[in-house]
N, C-alpha and C. Protein backbone atom coordinates (compact mmCIF):
# COMPACT_ATOMS: atom_id res chain seq x y z
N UNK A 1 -18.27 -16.83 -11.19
CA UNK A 1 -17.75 -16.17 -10.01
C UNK A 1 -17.53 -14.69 -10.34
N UNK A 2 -18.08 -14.26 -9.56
CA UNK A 2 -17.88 -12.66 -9.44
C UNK A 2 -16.61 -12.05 -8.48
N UNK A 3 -15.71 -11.15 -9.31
CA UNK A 3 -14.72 -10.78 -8.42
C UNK A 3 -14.90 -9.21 -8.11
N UNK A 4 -14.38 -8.73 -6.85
CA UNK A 4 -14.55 -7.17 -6.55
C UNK A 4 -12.66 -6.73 -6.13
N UNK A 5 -12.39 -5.89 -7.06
CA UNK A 5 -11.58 -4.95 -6.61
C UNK A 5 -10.87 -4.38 -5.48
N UNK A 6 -10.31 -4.61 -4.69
CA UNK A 6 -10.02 -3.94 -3.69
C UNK A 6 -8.70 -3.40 -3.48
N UNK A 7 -8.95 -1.90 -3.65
CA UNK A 7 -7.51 -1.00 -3.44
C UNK A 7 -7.47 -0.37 -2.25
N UNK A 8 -6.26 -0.62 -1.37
CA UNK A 8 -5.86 0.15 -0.12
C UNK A 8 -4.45 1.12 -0.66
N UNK A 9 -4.98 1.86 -0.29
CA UNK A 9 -4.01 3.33 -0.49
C UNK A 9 -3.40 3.49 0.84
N UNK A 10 -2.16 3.13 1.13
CA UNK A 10 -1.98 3.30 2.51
C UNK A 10 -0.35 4.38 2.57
N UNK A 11 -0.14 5.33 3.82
CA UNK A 11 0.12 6.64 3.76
C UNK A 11 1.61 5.98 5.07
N UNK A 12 2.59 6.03 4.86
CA UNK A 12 3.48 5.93 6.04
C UNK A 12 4.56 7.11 6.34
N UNK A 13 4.25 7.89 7.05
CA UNK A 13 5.38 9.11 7.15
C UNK A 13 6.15 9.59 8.37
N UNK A 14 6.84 10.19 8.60
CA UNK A 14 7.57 10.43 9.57
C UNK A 14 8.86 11.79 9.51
N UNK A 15 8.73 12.76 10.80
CA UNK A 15 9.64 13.41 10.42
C UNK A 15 11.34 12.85 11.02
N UNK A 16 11.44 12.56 11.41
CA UNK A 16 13.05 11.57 11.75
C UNK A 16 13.54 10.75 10.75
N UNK A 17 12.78 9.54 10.29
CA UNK A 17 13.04 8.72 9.68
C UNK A 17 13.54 9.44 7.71
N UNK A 18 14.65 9.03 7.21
CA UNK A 18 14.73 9.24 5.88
C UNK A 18 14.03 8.56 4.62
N UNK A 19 13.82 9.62 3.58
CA UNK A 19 12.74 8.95 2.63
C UNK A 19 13.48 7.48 2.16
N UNK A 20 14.30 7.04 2.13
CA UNK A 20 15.32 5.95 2.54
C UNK A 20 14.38 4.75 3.33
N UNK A 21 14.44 5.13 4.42
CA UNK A 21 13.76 4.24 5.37
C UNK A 21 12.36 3.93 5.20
N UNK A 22 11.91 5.16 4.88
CA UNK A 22 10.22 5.00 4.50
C UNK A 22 10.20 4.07 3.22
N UNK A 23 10.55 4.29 2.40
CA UNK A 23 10.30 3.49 1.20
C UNK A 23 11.18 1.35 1.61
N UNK A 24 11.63 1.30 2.34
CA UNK A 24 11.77 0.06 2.58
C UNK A 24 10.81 -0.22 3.38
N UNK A 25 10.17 0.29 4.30
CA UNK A 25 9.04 -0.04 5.00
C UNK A 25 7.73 -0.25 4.61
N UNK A 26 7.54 0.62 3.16
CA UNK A 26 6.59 0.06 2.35
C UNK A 26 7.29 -1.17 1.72
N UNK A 27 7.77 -1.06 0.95
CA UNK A 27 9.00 -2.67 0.46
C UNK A 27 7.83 -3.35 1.56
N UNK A 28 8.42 -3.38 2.74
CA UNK A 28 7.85 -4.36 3.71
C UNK A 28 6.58 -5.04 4.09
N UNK A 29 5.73 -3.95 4.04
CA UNK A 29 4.26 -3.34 3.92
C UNK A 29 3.76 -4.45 2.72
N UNK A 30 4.76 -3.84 1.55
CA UNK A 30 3.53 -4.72 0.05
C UNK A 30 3.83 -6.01 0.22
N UNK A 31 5.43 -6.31 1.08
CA UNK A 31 5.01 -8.08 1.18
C UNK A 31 4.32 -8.80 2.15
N UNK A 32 4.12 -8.03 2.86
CA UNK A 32 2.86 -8.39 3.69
C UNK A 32 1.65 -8.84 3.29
N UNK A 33 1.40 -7.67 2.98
CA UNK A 33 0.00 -7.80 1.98
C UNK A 33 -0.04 -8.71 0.83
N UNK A 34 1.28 -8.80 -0.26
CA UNK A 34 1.29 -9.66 -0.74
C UNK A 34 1.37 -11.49 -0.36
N UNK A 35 1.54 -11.87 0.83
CA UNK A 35 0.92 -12.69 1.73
C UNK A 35 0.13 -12.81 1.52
N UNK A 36 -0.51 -12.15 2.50
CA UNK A 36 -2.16 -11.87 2.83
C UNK A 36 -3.47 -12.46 1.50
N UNK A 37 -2.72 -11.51 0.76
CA UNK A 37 -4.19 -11.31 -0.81
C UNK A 37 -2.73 -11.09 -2.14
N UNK A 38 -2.48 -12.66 -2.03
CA UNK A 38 -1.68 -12.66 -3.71
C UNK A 38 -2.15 -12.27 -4.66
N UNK A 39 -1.85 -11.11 -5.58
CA UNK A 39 -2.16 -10.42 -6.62
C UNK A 39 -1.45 -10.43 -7.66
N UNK A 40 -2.01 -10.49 -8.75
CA UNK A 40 -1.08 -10.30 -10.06
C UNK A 40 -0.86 -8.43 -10.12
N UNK A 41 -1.65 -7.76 -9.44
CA UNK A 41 -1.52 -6.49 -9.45
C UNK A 41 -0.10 -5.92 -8.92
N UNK A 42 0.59 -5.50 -9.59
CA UNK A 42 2.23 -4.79 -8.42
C UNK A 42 1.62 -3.67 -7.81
N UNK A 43 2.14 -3.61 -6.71
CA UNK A 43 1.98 -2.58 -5.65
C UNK A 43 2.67 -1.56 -6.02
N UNK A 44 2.21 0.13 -6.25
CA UNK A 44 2.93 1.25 -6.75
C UNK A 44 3.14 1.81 -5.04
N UNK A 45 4.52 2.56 -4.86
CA UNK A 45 5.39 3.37 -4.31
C UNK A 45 5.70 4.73 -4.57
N UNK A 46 4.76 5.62 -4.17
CA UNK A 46 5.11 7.06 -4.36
C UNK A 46 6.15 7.85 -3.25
N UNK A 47 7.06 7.74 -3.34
CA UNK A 47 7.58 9.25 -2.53
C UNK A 47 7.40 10.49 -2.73
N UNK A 48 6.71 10.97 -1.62
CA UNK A 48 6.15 12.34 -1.86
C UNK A 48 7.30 13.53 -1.50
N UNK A 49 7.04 14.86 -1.64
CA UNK A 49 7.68 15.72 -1.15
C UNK A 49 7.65 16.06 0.17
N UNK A 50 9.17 16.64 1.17
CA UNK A 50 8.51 16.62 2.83
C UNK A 50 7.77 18.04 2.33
N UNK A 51 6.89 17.67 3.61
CA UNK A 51 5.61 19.38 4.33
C UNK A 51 5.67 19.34 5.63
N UNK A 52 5.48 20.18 5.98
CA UNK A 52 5.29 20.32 7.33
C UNK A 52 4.36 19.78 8.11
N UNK A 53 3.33 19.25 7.96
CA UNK A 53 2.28 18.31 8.28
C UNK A 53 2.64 17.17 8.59
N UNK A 54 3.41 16.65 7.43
CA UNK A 54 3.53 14.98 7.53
C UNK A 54 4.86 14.76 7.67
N UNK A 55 5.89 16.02 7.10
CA UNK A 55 7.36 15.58 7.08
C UNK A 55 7.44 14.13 5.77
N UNK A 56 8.57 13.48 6.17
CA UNK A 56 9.01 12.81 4.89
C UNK A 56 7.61 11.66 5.03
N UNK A 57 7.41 11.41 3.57
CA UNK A 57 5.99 10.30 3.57
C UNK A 57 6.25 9.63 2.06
N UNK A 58 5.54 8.40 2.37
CA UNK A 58 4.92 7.25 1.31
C UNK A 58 3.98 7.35 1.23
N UNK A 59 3.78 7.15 -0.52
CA UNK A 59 2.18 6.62 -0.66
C UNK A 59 2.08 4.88 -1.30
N UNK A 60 1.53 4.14 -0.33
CA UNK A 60 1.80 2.99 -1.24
C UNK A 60 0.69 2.46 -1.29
N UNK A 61 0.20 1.77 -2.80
CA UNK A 61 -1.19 1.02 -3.47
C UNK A 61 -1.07 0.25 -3.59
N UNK A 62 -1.95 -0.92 -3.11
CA UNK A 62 -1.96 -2.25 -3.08
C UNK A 62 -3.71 -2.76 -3.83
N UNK A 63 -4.00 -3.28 -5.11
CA UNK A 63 -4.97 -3.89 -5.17
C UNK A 63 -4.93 -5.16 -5.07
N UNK A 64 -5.98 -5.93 -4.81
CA UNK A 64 -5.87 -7.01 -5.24
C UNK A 64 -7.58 -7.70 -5.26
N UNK A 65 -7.63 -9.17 -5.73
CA UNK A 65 -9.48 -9.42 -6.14
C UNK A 65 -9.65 -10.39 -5.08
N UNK A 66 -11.01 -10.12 -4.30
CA UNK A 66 -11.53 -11.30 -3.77
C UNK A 66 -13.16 -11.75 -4.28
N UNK A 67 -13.37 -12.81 -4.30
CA UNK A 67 -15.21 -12.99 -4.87
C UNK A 67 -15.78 -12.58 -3.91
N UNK A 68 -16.68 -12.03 -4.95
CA UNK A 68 -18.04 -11.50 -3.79
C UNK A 68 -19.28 -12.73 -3.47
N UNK A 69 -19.52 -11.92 -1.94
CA UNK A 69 -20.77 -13.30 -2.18
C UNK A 69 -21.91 -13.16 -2.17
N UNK A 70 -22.76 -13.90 -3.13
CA UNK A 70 -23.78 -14.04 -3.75
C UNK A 70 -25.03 -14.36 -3.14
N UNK A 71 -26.55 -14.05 -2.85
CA UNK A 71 -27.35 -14.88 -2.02
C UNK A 71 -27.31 -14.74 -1.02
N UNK A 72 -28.01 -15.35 -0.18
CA UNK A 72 -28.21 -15.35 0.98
C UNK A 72 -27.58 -16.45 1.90
């Protein structure tokens, strides 16, 4: 069996909400996903700095393996 990689880099930000709130919402986010596609991989949590673009933001990484398929 062949397995493939799959990383979602996913971005949640907001200017109202506190980097507080954002980072439990990823919390929320990776157990979702961890549902979804159980991984031995842990999900990393970046809090970024606010900008004016995005205001306060997460970066959160989720990999995890599914088999690829083979043939036709």
């Amino acid at each position: 069996m062949v397995l493939e990689t799959v990383t979602n880099d996913i971005m949640i930000s907001s200017f109202t909400a506190s980097p507080d709130e954002l980072v439990r919402c990823s919390v929320g986010v990776a157990t979702a996903m961890q549902m979804l596609h159980p991984t031995p991989f842990p999900p990393v949590c970046v809090l970024n700095d606010y900008d004016d673009f995005f205001g306060n933001s997460v970066n959160l990484v989720f990999k995890y393996q599914k088999p690829v398929k083979r043939g036709g």
